[in-house]
PDB file of N, CA and C in Angstrom:
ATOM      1  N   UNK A   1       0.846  -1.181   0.000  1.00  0.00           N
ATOM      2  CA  UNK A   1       0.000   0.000   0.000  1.00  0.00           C
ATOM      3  C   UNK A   1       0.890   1.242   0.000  1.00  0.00           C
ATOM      4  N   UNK A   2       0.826   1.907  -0.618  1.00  0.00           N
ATOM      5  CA  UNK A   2       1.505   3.454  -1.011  1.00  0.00           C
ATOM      6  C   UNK A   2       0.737   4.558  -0.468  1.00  0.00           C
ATOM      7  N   UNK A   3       0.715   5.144   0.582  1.00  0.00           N
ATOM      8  CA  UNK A   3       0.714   6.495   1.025  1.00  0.00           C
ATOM      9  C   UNK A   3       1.090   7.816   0.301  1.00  0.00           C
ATOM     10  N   UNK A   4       0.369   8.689  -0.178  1.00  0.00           N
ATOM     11  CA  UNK A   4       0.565   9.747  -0.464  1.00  0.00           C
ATOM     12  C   UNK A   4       0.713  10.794   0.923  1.00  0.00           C
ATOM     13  N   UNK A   5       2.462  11.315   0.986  1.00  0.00           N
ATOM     14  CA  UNK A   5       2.469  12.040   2.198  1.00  0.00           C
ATOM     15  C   UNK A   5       1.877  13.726   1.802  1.00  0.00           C
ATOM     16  N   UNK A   6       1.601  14.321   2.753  1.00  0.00           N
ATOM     17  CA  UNK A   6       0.988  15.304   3.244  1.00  0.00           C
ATOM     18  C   UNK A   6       1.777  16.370   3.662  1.00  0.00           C
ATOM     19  N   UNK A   7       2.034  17.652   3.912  1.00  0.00           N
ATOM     20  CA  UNK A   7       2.611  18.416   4.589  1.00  0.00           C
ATOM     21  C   UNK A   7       1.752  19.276   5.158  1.00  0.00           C
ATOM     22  N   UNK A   8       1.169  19.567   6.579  1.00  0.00           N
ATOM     23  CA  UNK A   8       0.406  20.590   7.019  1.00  0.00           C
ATOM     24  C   UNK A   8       0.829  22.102   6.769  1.00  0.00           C
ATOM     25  N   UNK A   9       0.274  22.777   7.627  1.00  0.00           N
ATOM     26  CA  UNK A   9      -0.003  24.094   6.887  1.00  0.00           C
ATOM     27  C   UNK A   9       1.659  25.181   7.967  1.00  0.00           C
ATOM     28  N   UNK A  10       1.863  23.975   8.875  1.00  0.00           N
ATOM     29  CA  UNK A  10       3.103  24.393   9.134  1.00  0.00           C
ATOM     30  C   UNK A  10       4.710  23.587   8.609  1.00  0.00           C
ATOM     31  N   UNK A  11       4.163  23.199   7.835  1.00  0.00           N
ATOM     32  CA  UNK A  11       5.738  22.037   7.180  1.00  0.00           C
ATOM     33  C   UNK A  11       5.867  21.070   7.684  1.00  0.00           C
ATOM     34  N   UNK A  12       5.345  20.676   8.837  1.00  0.00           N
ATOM     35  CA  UNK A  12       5.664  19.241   9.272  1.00  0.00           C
ATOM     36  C   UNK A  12       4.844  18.112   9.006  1.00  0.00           C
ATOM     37  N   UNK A  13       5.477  17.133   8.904  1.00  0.00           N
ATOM     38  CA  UNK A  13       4.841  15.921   8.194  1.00  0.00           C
ATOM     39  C   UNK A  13       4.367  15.038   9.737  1.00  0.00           C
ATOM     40  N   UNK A  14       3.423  14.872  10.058  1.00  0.00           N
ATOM     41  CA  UNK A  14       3.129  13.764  11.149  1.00  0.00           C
ATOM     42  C   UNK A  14       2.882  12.605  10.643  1.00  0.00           C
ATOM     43  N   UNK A  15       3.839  11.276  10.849  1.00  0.00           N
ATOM     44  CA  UNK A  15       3.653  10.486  10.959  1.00  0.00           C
ATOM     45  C   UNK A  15       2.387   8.857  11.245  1.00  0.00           C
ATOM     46  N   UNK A  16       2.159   8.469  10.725  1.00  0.00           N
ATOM     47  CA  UNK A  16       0.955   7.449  11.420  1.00  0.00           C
ATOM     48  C   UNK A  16       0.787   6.451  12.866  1.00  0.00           C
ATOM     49  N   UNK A  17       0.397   6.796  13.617  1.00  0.00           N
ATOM     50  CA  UNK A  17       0.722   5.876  14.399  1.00  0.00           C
ATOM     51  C   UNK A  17       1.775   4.519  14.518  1.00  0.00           C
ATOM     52  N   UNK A  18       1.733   3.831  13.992  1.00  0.00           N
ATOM     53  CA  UNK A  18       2.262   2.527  13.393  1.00  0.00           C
ATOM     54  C   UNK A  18       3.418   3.061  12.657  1.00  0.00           C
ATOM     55  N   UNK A  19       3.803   3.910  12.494  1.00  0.00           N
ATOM     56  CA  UNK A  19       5.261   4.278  11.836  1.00  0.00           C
ATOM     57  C   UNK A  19       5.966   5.144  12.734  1.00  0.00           C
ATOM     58  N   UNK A  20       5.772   4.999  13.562  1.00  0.00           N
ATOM     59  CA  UNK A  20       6.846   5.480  15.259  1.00  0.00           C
ATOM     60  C   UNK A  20       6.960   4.738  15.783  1.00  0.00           C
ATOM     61  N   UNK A  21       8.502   4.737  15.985  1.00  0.00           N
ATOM     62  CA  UNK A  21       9.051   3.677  17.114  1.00  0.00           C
ATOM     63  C   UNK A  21       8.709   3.246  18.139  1.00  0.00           C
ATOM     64  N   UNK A  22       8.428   2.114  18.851  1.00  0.00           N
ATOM     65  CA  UNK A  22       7.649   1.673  20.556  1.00  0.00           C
ATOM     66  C   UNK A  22       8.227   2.340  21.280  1.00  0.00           C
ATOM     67  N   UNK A  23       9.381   2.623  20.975  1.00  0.00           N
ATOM     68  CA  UNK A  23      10.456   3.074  22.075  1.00  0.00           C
ATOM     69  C   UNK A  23      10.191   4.268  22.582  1.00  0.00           C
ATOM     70  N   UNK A  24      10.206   5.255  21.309  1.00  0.00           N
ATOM     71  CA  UNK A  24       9.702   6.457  21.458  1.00  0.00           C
ATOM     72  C   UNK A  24       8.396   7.211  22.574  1.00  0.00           C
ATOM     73  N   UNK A  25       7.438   5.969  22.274  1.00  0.00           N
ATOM     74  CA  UNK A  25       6.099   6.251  23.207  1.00  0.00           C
ATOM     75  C   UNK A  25       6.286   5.531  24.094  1.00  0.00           C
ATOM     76  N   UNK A  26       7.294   4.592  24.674  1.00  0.00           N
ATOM     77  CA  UNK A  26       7.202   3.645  25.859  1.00  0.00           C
ATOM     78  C   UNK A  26       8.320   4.832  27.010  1.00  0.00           C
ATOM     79  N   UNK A  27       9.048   5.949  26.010  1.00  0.00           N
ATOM     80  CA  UNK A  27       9.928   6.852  26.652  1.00  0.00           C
ATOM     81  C   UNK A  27       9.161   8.201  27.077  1.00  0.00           C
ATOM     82  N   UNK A  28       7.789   8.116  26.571  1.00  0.00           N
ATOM     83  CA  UNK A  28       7.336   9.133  26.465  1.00  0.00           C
ATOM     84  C   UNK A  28       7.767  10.573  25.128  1.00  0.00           C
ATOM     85  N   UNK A  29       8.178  10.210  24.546  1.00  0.00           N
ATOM     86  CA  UNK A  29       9.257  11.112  23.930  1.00  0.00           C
ATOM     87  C   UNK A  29       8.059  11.987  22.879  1.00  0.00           C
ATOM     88  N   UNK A  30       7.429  10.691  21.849  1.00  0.00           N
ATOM     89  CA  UNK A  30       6.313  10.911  21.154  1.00  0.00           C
ATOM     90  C   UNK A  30       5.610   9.961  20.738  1.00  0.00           C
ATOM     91  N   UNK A  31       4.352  10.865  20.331  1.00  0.00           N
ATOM     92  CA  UNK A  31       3.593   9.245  19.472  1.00  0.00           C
ATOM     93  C   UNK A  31       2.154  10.092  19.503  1.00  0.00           C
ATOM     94  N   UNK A  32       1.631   9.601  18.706  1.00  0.00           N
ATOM     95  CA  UNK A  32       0.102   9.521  18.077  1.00  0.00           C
ATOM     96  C   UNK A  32      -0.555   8.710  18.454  1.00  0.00           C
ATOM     97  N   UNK A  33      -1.656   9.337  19.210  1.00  0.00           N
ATOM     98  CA  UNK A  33      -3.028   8.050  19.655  1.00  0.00           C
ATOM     99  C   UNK A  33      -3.532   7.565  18.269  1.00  0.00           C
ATOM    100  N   UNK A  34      -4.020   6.497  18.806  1.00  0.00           N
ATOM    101  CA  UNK A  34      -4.543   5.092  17.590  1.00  0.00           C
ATOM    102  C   UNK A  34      -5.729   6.004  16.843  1.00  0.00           C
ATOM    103  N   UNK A  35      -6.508   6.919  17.341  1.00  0.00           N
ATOM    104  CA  UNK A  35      -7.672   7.386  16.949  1.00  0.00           C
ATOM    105  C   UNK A  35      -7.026   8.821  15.796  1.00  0.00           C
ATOM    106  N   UNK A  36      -5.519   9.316  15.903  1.00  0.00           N
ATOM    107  CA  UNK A  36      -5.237  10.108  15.372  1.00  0.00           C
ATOM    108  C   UNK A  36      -5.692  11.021  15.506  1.00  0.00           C
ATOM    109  N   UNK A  37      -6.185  11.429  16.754  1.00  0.00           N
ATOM    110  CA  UNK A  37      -7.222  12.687  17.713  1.00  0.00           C
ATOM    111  C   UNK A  37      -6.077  13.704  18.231  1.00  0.00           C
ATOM    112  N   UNK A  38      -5.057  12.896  18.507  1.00  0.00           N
ATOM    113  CA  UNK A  38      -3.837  13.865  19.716  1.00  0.00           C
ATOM    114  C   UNK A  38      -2.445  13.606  18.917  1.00  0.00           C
ATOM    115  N   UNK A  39      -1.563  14.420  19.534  1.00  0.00           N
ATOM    116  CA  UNK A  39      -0.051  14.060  19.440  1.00  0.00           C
ATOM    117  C   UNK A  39       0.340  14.441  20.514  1.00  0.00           C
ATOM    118  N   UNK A  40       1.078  13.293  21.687  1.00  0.00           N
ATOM    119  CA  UNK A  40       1.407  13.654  22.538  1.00  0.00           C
ATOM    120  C   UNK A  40       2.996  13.681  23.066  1.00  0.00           C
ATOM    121  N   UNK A  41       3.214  14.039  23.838  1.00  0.00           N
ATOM    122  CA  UNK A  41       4.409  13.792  24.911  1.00  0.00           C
ATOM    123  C   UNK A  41       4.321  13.743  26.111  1.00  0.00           C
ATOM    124  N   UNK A  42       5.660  12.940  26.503  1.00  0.00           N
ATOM    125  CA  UNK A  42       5.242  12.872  28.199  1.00  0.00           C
ATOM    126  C   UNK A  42       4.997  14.112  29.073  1.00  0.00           C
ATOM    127  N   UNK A  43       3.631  14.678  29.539  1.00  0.00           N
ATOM    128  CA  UNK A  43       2.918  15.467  30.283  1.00  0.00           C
ATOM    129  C   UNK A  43       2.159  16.440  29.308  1.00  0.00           C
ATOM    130  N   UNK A  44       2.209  16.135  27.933  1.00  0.00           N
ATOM    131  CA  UNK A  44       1.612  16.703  26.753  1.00  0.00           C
ATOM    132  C   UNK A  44       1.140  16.486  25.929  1.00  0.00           C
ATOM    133  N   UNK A  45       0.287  17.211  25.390  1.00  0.00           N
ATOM    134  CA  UNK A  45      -0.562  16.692  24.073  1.00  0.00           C
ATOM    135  C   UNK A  45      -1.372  17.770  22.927  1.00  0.00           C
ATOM    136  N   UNK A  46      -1.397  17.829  22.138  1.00  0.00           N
ATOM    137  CA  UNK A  46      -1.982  18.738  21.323  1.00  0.00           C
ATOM    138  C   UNK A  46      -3.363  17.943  20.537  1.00  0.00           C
ATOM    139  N   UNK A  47      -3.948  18.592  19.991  1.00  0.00           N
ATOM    140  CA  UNK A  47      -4.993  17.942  19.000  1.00  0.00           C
ATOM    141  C   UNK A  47      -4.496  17.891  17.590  1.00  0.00           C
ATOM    142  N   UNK A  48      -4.759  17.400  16.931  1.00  0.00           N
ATOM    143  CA  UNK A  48      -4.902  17.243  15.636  1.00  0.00           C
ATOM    144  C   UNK A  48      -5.466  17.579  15.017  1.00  0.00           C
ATOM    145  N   UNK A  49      -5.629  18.991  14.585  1.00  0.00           N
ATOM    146  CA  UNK A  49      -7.073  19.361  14.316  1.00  0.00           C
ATOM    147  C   UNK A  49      -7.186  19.175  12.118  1.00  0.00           C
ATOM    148  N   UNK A  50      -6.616  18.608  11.803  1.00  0.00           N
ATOM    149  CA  UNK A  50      -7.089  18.661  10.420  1.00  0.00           C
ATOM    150  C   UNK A  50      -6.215  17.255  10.044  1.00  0.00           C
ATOM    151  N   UNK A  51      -7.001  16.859   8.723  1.00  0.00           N
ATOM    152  CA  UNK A  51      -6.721  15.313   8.184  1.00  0.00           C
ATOM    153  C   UNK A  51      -4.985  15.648   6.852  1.00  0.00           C
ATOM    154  N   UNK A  52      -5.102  16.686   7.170  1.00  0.00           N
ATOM    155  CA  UNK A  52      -3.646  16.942   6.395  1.00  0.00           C
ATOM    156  C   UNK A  52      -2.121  16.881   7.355  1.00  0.00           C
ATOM    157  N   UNK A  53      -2.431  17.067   8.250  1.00  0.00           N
ATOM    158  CA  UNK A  53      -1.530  16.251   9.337  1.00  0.00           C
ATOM    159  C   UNK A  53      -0.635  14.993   8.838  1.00  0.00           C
ATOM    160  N   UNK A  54      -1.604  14.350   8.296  1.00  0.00           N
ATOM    161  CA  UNK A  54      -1.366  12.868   7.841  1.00  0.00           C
ATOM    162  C   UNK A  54      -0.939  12.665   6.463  1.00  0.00           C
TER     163      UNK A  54
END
């Protein structure tokens, strides 16, 4: 399956859940909830507010 990537409206490309390291979210460091609702860090989180994120 081929993904067409995205760039939001600030340049950064967010990732899919499933394409970040365990490590990363088991460190807290980062990661994307499964629902693709948030992006968080340890004691943080933002919303996601648009499907170009992705």
């Amino acid at each position: 399956m081929k993904r067409k990537l995205r760039i939001n409206g600030h340049s950064h490309l967010l990732p899919y859940p499933e394409e970040i390291p365990e490590f990363m979210r088991e460190k807290g460091i980062f990661w994307v909830d499964k629902e693709r609702k948030f992006m968080l860090q340890k004691g943080w989180k933002r919303p996601v507010t648009d499907s170009s994120f992705f």
